[in-house]
N, C-alpha and C. Protein backbone atom coordinates (compact mmCIF):
# COMPACT_ATOMS: atom_id res chain seq x y z
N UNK A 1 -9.61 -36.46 22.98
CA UNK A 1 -8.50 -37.22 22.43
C UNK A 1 -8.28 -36.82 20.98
N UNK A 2 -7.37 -36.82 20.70
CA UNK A 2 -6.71 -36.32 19.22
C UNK A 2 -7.21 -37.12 18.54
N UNK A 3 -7.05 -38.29 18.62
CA UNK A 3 -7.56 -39.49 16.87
C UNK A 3 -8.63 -39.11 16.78
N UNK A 4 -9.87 -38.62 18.13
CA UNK A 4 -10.87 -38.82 17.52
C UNK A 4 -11.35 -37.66 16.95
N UNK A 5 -10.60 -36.70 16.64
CA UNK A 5 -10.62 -35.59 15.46
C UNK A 5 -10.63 -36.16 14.05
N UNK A 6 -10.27 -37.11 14.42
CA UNK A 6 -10.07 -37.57 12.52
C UNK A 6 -10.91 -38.56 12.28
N UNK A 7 -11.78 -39.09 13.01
CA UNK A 7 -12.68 -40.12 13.11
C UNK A 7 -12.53 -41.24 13.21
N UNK A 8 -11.61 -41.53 14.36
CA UNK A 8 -10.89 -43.15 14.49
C UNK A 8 -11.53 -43.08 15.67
N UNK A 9 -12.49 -44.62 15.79
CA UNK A 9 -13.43 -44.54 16.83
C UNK A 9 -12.83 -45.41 18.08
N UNK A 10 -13.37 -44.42 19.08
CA UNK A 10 -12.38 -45.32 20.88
C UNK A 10 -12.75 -46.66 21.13
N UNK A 11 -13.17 -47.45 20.05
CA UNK A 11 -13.65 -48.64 20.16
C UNK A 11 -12.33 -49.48 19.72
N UNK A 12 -12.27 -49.44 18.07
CA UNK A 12 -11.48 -49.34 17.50
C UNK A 12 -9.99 -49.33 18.35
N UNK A 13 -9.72 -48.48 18.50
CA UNK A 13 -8.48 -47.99 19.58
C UNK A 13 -8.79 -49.02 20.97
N UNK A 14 -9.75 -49.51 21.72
CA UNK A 14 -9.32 -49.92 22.52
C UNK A 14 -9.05 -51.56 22.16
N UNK A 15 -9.90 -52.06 21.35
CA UNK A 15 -9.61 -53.77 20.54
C UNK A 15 -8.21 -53.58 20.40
N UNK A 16 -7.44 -52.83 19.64
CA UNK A 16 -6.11 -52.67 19.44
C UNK A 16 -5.21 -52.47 20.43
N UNK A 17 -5.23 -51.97 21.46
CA UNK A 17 -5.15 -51.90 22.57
C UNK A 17 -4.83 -53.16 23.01
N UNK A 18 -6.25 -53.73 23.56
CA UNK A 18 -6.62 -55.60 23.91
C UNK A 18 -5.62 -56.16 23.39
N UNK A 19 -5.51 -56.04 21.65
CA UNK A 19 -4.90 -57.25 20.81
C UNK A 19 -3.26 -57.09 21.39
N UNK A 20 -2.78 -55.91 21.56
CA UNK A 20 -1.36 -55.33 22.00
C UNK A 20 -0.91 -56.16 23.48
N UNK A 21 -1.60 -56.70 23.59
CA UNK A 21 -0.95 -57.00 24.98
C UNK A 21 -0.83 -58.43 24.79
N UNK A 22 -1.30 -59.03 23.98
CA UNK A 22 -0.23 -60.12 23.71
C UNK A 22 1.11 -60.55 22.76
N UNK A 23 1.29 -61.11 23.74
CA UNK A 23 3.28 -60.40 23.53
C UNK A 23 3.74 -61.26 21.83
N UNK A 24 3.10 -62.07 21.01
CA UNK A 24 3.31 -62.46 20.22
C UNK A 24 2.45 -61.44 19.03
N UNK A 25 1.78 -60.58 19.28
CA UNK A 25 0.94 -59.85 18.26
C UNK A 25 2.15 -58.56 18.50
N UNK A 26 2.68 -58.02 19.61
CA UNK A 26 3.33 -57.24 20.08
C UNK A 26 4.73 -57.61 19.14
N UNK A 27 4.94 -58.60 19.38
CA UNK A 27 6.43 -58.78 18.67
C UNK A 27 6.38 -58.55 17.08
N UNK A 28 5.49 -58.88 16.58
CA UNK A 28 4.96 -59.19 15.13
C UNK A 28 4.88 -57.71 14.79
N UNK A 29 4.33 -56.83 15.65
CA UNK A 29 4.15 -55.02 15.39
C UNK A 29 5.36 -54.56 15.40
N UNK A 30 6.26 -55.22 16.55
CA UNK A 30 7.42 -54.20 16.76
C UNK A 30 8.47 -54.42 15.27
N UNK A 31 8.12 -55.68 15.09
CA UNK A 31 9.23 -56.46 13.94
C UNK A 31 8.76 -55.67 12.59
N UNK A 32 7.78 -55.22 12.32
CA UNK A 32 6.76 -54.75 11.62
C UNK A 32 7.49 -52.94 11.24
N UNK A 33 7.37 -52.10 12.22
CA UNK A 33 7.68 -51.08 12.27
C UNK A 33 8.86 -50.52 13.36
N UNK A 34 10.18 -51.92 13.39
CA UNK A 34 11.30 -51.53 13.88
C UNK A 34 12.22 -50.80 12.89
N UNK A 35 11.97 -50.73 11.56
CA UNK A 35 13.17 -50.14 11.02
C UNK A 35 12.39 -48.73 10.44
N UNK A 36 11.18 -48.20 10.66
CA UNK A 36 10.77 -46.77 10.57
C UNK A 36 11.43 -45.90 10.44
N UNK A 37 11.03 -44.86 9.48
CA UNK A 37 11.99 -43.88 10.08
C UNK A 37 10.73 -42.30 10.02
N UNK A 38 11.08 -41.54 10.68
CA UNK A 38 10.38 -40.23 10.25
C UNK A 38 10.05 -39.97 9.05
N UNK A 39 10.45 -40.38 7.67
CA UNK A 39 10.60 -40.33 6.31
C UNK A 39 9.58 -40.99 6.11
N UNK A 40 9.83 -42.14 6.72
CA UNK A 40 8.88 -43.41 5.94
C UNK A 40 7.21 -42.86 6.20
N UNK A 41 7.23 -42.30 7.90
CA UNK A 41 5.63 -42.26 8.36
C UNK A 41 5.17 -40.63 7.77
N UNK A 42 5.92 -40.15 6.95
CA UNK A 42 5.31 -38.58 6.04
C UNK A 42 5.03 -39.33 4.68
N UNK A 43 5.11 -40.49 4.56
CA UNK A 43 5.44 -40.68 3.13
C UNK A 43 3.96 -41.28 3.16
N UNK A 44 2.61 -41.05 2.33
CA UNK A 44 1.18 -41.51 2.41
C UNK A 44 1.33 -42.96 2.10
N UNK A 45 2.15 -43.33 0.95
CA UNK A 45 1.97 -44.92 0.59
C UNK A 45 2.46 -45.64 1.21
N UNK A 46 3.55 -45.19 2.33
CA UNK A 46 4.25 -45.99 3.12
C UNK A 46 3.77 -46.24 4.10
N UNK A 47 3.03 -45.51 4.56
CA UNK A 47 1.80 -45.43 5.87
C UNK A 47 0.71 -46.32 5.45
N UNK A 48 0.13 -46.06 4.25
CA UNK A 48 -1.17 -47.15 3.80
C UNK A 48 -0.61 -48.38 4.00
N UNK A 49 0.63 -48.57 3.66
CA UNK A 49 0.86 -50.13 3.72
C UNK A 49 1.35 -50.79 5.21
N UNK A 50 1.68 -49.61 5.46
CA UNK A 50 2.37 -49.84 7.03
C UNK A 50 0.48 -49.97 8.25
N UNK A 51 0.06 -49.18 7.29
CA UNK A 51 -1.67 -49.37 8.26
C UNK A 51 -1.99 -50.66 7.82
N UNK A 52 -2.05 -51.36 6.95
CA UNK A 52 -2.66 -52.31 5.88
C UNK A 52 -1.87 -53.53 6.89
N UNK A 53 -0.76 -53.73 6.83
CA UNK A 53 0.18 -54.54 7.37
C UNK A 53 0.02 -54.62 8.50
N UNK A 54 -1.01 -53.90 9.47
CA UNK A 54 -0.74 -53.99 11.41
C UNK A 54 -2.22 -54.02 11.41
N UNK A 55 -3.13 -53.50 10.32
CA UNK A 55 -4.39 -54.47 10.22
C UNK A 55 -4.58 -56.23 10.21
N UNK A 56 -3.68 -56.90 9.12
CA UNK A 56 -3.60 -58.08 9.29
C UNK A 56 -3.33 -58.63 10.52
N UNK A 57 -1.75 -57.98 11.09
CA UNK A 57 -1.18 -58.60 11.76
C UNK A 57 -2.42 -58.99 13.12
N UNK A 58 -2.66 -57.63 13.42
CA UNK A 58 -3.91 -57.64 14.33
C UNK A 58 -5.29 -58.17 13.91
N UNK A 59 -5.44 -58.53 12.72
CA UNK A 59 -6.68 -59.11 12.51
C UNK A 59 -7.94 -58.34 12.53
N UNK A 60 -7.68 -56.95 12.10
CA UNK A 60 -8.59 -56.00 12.25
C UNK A 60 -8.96 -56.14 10.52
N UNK A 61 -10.23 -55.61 10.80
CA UNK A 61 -10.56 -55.39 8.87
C UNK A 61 -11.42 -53.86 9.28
N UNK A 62 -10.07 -53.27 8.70
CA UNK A 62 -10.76 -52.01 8.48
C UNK A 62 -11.46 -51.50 6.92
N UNK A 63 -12.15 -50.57 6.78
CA UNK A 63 -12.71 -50.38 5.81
C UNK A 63 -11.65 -49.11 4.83
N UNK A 64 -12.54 -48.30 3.81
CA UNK A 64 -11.37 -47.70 3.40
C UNK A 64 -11.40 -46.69 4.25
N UNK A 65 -12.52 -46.10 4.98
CA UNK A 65 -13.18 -44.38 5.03
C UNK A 65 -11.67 -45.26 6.73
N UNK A 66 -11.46 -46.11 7.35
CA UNK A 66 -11.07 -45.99 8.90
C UNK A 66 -9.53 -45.79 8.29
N UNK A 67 -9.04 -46.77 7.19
CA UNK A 67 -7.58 -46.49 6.62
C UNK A 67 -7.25 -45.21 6.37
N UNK A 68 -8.11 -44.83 5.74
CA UNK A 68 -8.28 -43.42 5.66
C UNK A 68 -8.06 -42.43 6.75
N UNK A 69 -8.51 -42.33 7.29
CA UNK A 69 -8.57 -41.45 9.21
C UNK A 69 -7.07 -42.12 9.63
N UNK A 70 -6.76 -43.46 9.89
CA UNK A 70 -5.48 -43.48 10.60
C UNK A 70 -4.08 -42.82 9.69
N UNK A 71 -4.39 -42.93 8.54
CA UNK A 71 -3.12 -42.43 7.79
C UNK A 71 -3.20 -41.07 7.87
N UNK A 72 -4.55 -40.18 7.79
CA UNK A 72 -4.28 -38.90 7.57
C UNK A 72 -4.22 -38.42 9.46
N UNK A 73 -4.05 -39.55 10.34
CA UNK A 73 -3.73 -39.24 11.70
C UNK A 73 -2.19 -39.38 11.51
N UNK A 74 -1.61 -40.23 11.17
CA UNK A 74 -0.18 -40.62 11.25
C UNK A 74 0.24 -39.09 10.85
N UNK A 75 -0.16 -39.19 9.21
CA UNK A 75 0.71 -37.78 8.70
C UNK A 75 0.89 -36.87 9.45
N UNK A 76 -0.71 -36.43 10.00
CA UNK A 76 -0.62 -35.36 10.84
C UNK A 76 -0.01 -35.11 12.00
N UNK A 77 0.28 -36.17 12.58
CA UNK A 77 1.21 -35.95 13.83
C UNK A 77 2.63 -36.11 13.43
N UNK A 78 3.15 -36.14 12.59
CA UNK A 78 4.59 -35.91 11.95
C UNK A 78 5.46 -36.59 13.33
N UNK A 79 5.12 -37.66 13.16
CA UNK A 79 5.86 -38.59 14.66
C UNK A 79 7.54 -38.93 13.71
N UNK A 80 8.60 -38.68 14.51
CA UNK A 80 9.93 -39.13 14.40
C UNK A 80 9.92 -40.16 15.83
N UNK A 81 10.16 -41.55 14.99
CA UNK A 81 10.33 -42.79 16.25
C UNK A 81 11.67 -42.32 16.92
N UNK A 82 12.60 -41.70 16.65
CA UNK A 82 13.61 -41.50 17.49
C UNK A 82 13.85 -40.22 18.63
N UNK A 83 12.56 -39.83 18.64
CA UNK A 83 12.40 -38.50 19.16
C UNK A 83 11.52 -38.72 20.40
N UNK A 84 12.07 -38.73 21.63
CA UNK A 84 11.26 -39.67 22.61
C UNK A 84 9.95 -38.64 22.83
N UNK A 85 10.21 -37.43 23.03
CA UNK A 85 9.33 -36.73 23.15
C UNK A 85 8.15 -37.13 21.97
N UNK A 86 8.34 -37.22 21.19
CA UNK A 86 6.92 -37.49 19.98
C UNK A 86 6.35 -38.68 20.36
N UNK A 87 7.08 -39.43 21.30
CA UNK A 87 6.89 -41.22 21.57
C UNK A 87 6.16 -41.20 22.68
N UNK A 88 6.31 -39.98 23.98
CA UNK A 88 5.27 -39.62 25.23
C UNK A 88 4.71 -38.52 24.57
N UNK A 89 4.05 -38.24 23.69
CA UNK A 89 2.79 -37.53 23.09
C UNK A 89 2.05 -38.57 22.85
N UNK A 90 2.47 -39.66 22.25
CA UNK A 90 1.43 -40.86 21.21
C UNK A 90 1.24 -40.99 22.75
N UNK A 91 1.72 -42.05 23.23
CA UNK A 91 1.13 -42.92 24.46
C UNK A 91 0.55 -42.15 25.36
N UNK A 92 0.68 -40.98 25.99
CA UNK A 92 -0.08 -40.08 26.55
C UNK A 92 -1.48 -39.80 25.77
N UNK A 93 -1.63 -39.93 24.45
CA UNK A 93 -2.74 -39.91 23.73
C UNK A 93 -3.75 -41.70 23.93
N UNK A 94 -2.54 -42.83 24.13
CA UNK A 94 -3.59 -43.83 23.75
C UNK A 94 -3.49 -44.68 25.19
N UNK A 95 -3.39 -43.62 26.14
CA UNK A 95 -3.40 -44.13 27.40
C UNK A 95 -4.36 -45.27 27.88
């Protein structure tokens, strides 16, 4: 699996996972990162806060070294939300 090149552990990923499927943590994410744009997720500070912000929401407490790994995962996959193809790469990844 790709994240775990960057050291984001399948534990991690699956709690988030868990927390995702209820539809009020779900709404709170989507409301969260509905107005994204490709710009925003290249941009490092916009991502820290956008990681920082779906930590709370989810109630995760990550440390710095895991903030760390998901942002320099975001960058690296240069995801455009309007690009469906980049949208069945992620979920094919967090199947």
């Amino acid at each position: 699996m790709s994240y775990q090149k960057y050291g984001i552990r399948p534990q991690l990923v699956e709690r988030v996972k868990f927390k995702m499927k209820n539809p009020a943590v779900k709404d709170r994410i989507r409301d969260l990162l509905g107005n994204v744009t490709k710009y925003d997720l290249q941009d490092r500070p916009k991502v820290r806060r956008l990681v920082k912000s779906a930590a709370v929401v989810l109630q995760e407490q990550l440390t710095d070294t895991q903030e760390e790994q998901i942002v320099n995962f975001v960058l690296a996959q240069k995801i455009d939300p309007n690009n469906t193809f980049h949208l069945l790469k992620l979920w094919g990844m967090f199947r």
